[in-house]
PDB file of N, CA and C in Angstrom:
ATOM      1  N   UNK A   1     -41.476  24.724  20.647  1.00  0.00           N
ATOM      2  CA  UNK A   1     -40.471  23.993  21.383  1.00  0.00           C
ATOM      3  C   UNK A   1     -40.205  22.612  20.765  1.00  0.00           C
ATOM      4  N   UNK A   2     -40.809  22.866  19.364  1.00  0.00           N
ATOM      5  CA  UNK A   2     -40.547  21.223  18.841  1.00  0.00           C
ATOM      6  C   UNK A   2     -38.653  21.028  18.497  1.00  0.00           C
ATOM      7  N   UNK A   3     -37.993  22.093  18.255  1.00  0.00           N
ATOM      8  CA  UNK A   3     -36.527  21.397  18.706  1.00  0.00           C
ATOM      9  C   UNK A   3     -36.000  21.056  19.873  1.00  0.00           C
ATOM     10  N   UNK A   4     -36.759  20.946  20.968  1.00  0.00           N
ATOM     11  CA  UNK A   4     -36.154  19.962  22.070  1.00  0.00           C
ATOM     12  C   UNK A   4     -36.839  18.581  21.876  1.00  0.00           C
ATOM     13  N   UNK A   5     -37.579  17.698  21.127  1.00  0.00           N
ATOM     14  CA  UNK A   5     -37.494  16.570  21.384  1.00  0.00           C
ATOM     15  C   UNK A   5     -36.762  15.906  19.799  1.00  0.00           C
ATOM     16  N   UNK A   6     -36.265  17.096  18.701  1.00  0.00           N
ATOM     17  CA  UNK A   6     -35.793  16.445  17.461  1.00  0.00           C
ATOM     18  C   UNK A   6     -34.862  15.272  17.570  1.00  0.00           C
ATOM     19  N   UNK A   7     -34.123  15.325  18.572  1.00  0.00           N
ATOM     20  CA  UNK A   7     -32.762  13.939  19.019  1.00  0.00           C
ATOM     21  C   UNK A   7     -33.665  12.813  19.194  1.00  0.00           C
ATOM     22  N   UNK A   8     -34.975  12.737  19.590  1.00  0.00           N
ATOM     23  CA  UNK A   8     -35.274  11.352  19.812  1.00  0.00           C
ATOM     24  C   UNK A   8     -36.930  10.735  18.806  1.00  0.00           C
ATOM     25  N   UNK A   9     -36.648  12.136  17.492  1.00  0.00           N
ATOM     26  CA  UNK A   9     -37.261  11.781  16.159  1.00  0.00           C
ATOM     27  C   UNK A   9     -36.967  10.580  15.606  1.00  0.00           C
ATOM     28  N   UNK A  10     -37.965   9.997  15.139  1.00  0.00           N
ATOM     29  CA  UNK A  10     -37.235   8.972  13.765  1.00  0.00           C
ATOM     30  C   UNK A  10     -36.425   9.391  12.634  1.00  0.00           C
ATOM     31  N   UNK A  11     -35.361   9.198  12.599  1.00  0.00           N
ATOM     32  CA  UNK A  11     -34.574   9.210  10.819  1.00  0.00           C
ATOM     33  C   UNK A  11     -35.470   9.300  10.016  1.00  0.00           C
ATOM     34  N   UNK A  12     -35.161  10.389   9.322  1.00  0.00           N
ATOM     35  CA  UNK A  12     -35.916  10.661   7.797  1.00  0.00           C
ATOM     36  C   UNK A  12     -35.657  10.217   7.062  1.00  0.00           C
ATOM     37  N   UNK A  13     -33.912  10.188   7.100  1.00  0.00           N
ATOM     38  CA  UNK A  13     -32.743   9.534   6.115  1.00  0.00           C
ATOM     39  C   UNK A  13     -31.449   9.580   6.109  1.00  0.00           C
ATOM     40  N   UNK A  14     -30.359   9.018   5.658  1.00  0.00           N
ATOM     41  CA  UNK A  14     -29.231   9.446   5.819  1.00  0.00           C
ATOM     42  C   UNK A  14     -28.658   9.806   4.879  1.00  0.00           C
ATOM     43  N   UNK A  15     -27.309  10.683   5.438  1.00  0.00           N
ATOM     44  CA  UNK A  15     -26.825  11.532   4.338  1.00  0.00           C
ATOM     45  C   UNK A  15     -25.251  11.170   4.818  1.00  0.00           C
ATOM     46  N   UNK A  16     -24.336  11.753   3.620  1.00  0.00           N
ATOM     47  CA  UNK A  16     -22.973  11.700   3.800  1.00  0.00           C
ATOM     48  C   UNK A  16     -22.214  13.052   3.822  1.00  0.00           C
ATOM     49  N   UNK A  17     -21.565  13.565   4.606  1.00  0.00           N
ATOM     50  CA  UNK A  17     -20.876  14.866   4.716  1.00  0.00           C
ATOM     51  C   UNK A  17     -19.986  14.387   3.143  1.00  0.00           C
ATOM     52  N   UNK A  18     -19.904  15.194   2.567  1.00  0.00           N
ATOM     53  CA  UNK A  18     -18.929  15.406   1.321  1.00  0.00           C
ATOM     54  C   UNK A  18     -17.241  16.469   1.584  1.00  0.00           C
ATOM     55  N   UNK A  19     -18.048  17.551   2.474  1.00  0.00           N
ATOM     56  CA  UNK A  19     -17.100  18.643   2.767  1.00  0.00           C
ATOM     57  C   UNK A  19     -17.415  19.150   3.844  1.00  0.00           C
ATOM     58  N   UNK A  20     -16.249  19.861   4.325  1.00  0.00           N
ATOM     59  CA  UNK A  20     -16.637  20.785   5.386  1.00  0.00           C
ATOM     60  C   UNK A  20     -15.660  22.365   4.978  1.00  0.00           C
ATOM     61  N   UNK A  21     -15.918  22.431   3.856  1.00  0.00           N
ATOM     62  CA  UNK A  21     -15.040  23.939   3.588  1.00  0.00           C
ATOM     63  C   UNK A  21     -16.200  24.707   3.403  1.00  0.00           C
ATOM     64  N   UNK A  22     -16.255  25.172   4.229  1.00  0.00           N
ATOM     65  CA  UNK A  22     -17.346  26.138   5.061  1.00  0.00           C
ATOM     66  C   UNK A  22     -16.738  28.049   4.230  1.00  0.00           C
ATOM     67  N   UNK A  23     -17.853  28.838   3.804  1.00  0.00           N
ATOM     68  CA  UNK A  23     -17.409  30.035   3.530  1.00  0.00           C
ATOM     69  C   UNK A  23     -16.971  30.854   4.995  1.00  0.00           C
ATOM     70  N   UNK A  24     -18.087  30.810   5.513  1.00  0.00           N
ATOM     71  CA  UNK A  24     -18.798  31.575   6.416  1.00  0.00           C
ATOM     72  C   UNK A  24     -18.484  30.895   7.810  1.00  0.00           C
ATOM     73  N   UNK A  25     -18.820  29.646   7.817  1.00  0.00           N
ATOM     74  CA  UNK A  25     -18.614  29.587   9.405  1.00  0.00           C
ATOM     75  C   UNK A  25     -18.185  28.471   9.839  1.00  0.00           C
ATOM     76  N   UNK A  26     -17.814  27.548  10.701  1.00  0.00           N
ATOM     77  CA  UNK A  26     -16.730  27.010  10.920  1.00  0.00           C
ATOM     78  C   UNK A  26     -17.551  25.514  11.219  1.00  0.00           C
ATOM     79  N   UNK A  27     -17.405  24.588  10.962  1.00  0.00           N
ATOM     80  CA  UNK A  27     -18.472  22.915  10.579  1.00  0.00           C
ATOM     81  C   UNK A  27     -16.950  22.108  10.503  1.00  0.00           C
ATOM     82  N   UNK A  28     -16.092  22.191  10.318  1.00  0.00           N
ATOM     83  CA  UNK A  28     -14.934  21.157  10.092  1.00  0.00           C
ATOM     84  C   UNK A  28     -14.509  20.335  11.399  1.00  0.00           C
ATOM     85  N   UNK A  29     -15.154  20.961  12.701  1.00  0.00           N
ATOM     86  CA  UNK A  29     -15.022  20.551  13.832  1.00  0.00           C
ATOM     87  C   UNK A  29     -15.993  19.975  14.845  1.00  0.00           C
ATOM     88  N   UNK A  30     -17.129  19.611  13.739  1.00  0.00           N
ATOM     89  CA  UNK A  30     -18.219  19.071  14.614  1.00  0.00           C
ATOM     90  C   UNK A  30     -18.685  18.153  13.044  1.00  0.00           C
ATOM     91  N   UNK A  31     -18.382  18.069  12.003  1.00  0.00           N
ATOM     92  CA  UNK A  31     -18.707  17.394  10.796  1.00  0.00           C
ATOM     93  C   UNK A  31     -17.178  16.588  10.599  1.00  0.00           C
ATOM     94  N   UNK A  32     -17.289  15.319  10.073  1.00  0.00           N
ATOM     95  CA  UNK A  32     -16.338  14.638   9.234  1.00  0.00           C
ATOM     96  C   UNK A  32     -16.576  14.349   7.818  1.00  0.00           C
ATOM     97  N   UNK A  33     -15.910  14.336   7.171  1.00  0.00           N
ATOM     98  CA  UNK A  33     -15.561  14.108   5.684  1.00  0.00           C
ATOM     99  C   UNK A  33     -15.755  12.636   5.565  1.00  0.00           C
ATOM    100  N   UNK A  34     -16.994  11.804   4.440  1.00  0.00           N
ATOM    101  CA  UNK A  34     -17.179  10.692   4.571  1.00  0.00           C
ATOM    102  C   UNK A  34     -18.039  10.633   4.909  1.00  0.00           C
ATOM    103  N   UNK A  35     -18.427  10.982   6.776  1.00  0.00           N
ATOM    104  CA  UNK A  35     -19.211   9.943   8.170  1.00  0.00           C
ATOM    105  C   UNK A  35     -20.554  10.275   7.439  1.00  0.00           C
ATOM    106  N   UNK A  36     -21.462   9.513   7.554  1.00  0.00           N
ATOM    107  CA  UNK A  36     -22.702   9.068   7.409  1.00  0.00           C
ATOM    108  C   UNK A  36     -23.745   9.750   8.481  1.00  0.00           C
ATOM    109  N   UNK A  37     -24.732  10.740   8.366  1.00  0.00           N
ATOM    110  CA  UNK A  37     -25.406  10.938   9.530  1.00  0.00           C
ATOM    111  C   UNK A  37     -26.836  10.839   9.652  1.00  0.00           C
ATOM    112  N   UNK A  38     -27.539  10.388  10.313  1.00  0.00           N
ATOM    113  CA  UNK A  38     -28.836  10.508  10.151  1.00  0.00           C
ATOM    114  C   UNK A  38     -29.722  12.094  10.612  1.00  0.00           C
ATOM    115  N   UNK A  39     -30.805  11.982  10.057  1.00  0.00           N
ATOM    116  CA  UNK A  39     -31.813  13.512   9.657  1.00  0.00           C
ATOM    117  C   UNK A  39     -32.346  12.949  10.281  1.00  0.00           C
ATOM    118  N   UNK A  40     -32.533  13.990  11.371  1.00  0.00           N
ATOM    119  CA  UNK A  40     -33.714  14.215  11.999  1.00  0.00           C
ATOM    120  C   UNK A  40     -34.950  15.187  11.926  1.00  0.00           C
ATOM    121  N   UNK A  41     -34.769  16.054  11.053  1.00  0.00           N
ATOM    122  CA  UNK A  41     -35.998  16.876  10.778  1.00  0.00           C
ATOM    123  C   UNK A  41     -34.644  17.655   9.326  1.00  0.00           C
ATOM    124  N   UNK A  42     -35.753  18.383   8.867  1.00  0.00           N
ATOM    125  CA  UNK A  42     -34.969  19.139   7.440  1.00  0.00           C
ATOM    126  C   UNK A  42     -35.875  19.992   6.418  1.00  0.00           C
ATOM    127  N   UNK A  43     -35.465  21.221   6.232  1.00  0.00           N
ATOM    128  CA  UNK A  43     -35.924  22.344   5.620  1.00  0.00           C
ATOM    129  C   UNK A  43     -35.275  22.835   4.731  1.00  0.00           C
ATOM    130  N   UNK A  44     -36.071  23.755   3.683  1.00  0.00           N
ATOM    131  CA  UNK A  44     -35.488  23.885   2.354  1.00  0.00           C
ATOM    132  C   UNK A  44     -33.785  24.433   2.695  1.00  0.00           C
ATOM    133  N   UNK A  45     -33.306  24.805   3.095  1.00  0.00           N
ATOM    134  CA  UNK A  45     -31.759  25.112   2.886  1.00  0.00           C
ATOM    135  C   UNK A  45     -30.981  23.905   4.034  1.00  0.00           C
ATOM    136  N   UNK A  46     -31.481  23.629   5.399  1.00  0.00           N
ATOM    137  CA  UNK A  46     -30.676  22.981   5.761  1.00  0.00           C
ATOM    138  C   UNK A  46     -31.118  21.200   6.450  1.00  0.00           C
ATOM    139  N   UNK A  47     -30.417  20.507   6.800  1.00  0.00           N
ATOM    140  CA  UNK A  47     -30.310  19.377   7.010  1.00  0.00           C
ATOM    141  C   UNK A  47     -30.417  19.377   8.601  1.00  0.00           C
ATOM    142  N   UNK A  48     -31.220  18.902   9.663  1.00  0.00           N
ATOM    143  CA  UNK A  48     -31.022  19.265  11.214  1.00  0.00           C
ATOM    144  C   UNK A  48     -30.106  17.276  11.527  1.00  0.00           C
ATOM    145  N   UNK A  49     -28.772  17.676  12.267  1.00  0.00           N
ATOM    146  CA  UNK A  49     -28.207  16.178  12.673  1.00  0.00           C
ATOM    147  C   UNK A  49     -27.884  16.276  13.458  1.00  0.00           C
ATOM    148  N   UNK A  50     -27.831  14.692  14.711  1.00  0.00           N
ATOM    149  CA  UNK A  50     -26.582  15.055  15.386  1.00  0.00           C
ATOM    150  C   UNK A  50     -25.362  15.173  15.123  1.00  0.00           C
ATOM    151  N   UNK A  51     -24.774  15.811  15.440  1.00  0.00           N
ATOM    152  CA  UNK A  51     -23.275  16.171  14.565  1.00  0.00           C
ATOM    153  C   UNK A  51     -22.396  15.324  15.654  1.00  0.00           C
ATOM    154  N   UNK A  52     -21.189  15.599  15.126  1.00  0.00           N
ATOM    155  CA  UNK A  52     -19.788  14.764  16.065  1.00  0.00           C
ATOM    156  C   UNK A  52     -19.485  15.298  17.561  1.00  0.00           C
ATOM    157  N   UNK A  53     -20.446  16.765  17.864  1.00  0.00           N
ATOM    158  CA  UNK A  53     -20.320  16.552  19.315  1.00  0.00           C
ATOM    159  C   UNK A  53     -21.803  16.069  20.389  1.00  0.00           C
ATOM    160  N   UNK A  54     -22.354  15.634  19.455  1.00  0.00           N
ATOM    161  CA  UNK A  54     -23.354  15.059  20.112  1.00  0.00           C
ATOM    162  C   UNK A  54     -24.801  15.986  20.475  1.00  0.00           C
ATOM    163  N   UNK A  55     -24.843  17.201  19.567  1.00  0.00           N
ATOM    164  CA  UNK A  55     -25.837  17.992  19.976  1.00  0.00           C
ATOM    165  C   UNK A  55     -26.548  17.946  18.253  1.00  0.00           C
ATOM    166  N   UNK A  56     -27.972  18.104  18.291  1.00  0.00           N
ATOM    167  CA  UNK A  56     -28.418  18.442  17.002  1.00  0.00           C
ATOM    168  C   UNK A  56     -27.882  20.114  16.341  1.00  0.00           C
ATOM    169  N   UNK A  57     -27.401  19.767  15.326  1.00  0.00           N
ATOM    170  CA  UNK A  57     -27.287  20.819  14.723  1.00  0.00           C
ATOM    171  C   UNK A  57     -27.404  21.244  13.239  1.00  0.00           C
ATOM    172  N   UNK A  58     -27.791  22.100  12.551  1.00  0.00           N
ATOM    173  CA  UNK A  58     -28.689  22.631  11.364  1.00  0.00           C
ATOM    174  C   UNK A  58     -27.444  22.853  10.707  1.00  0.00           C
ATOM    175  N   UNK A  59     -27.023  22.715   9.100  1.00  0.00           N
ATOM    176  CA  UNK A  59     -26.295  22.612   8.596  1.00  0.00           C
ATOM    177  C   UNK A  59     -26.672  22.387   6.839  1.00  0.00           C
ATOM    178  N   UNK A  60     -26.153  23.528   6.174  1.00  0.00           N
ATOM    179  CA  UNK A  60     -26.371  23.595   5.097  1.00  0.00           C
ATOM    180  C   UNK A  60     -26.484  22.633   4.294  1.00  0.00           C
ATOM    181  N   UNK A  61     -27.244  22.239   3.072  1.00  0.00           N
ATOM    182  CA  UNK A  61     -27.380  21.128   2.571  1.00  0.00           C
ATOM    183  C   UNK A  61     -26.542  20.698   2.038  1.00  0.00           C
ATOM    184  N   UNK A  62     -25.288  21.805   0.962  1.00  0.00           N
ATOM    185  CA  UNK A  62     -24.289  21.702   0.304  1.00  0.00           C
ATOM    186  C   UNK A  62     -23.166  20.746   0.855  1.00  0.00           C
ATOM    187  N   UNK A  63     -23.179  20.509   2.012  1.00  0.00           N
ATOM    188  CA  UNK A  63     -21.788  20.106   2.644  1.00  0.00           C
ATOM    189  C   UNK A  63     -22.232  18.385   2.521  1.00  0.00           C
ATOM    190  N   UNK A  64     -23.418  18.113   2.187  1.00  0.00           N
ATOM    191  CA  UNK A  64     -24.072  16.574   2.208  1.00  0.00           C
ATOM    192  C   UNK A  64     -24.451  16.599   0.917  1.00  0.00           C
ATOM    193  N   UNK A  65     -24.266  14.679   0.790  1.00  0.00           N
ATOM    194  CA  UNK A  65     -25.425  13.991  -0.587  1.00  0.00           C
ATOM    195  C   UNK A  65     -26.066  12.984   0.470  1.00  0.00           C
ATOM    196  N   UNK A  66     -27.437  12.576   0.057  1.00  0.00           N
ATOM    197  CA  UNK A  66     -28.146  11.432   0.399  1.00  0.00           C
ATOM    198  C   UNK A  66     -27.306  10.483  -0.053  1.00  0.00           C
ATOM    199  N   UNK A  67     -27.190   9.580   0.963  1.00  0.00           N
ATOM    200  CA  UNK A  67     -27.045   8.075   0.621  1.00  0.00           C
ATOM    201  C   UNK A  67     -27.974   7.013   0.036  1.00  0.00           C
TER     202      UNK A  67
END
């Protein structure tokens, strides 16, 4: 049950969305192009953030660079 307290983790680090042209599934509506987000936990393929609607969510690494 350790993803119910990840929202009130410390930052690991921040990252910058680069893209949101998604193959597979749809991120253009909860990610912005640019915005800056902080990591809250993160595993070999994805990045865990709060995203733009305010819930943590897991998200491929590709669509980010570290800042």
């Amino acid at each position: 049950m350790i993803h119910k307290t990840w929202e009130n983790n410390e930052t690991i680090k921040q990252i910058k969305c680069v893209h949101t042209d998604a193959k597979k599934f749809t991120v253009n509506n909860v990610l912005t192009t640019e915005k800056t987000y902080d990591v809250k936990n993160e595993s070999e393929e994805f990045y865990f953030v709060i995203d733009d609607s305010g819930k943590m969510g897991g998200f491929y690494k590709e669509y980010f660079e570290e800042v």
